[in-house]
Protein backbone atom coordinates (compact mmCIF):
# COMPACT_ATOMS: atom_id res chain seq x y z
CA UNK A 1 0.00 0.00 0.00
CA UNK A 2 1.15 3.42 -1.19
CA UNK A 3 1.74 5.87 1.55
CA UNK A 4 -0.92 8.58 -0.66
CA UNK A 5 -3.61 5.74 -0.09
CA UNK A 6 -2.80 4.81 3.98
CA UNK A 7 -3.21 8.89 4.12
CA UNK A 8 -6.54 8.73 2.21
CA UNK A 9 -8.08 5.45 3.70
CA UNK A 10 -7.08 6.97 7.14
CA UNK A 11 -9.08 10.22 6.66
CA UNK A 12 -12.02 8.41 4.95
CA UNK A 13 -12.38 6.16 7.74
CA UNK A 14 -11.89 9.27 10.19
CA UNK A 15 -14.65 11.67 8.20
CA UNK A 16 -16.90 8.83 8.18
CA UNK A 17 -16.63 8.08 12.40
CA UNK A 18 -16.22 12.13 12.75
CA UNK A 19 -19.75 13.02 10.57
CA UNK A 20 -21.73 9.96 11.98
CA UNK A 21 -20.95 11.50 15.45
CA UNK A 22 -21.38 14.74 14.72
CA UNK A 23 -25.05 13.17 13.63
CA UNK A 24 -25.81 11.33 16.38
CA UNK A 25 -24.26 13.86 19.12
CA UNK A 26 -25.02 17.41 17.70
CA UNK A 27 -26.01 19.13 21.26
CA UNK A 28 -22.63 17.76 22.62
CA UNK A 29 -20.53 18.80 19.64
CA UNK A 30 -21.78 22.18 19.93
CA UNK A 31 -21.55 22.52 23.96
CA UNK A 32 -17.62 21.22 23.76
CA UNK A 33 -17.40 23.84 21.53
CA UNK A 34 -18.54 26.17 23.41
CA UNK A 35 -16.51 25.32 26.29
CA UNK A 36 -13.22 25.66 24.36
CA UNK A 37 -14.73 29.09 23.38
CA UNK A 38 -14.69 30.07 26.82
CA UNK A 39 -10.70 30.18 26.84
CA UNK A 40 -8.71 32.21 24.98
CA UNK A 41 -6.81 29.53 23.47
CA UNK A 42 -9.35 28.06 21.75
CA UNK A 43 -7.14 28.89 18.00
CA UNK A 44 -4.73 27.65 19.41
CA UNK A 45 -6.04 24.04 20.09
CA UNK A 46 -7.84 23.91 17.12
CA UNK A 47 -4.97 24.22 15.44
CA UNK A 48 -3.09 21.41 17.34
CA UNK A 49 -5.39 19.17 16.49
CA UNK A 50 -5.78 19.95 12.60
CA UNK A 51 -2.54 21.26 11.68
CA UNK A 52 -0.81 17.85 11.95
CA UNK A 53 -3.76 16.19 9.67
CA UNK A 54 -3.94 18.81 7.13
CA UNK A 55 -0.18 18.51 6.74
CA UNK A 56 0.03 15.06 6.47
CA UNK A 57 -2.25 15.16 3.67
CA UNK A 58 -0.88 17.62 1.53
CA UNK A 59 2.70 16.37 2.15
CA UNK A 60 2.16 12.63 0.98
CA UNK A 61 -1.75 13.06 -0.37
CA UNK A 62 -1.86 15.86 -2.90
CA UNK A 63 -3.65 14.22 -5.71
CA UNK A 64 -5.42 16.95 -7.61
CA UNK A 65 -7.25 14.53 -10.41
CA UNK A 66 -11.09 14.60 -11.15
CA UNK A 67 -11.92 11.88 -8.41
CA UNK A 68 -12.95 10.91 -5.39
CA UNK A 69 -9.48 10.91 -4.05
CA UNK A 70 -9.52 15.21 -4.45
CA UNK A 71 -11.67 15.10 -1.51
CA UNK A 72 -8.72 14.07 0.88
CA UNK A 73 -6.49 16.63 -0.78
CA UNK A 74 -8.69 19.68 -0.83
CA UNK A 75 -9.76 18.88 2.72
CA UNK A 76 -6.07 18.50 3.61
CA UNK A 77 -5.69 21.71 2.21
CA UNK A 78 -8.44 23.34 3.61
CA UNK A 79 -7.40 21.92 7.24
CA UNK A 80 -3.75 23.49 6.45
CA UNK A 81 -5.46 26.62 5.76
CA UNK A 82 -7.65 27.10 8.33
CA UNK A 83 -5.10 26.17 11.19
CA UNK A 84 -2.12 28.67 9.79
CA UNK A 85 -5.08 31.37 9.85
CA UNK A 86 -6.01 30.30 13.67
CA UNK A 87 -2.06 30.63 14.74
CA UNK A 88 -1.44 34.03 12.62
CA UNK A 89 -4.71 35.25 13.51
CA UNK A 90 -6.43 33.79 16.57
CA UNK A 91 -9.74 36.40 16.10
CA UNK A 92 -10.48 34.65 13.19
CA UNK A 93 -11.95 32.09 15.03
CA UNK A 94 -14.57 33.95 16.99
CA UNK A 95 -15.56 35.41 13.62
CA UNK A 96 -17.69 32.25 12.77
CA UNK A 97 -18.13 30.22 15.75
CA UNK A 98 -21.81 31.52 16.64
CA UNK A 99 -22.41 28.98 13.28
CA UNK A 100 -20.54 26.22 15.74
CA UNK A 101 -22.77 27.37 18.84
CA UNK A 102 -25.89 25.70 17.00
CA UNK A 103 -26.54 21.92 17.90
CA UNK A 104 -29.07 21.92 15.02
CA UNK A 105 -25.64 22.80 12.30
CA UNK A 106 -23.73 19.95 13.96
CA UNK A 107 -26.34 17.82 12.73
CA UNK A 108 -26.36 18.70 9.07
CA UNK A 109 -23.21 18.81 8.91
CA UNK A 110 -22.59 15.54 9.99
CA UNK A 111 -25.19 14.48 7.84
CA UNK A 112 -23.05 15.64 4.65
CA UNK A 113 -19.90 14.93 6.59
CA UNK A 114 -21.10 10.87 6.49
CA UNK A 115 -22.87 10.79 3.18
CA UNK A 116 -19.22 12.32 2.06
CA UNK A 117 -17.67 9.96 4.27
CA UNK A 118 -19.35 6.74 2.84
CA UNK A 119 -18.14 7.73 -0.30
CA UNK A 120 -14.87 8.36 0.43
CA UNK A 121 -14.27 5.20 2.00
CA UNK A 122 -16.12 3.45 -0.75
CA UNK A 123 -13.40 5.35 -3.20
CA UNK A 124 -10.54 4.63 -0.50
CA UNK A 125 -11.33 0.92 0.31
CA UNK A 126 -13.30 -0.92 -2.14
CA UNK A 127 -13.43 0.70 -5.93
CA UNK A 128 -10.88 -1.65 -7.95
């Protein structure tokens, strides 16, 4: 197995368990998120956490061909993103959580998050 797909079957997998809680927990997605909100490191941990992933992915993942495979990378991407804004700019991040404050948007996002998910791992694990 290619390094590029242990990267990709690894964040399938992961979007897939992350979205199907995020579905079946919404109220306690949003009040953890709220609780990190209440310290002013909040960027700061979100970045730990998705920082390392988003790298990873765009170090040994960046496929950028018409399949389902982009998903990893642009998410990879998107992760890198997101994380260098939080550490250059920690305000950023109270900017849109009051979207992240709402149980109901935890569960339709994890409703896309898993129907993405399914498909991912479908593309990751089982198309020939």
């Amino acid at each position: 197995m290619t390094p590029a797909l242990w990267v990709e079957r690894m964040f399938a997998a992961a979007f897939l368990l992350a979205g199907l809680s995020h579905l079946a927990h919404p109220r306690l997605w949003s009040e953890l998120f709220a609780d990190l909100l209440g310290s002013r490191y909040a960027p700061l941990i979100v970045a730990a956490y998705t920082l390392p992933m988003g790298l990873a992915i765009v170090v040994v993942h960046n496929v950028w061909v018409w399949d389902v495979a982009v998903i990893t990378t642009f998410a990879g991407w998107a992760m890198t993103i997101k994380s260098t804004i939080y550490l250059l700019v920690p305000g950023t991040l109270r900017k849109v959580s009051p979207l992240a404050l709402r149980p109901r948007n935890y569960a339709v996002v994890g409703g896309l998050m898993t129907g993405l998910g399914v498909w991912m791992v479908w593309g990751a694990f089982l198309r020939a």
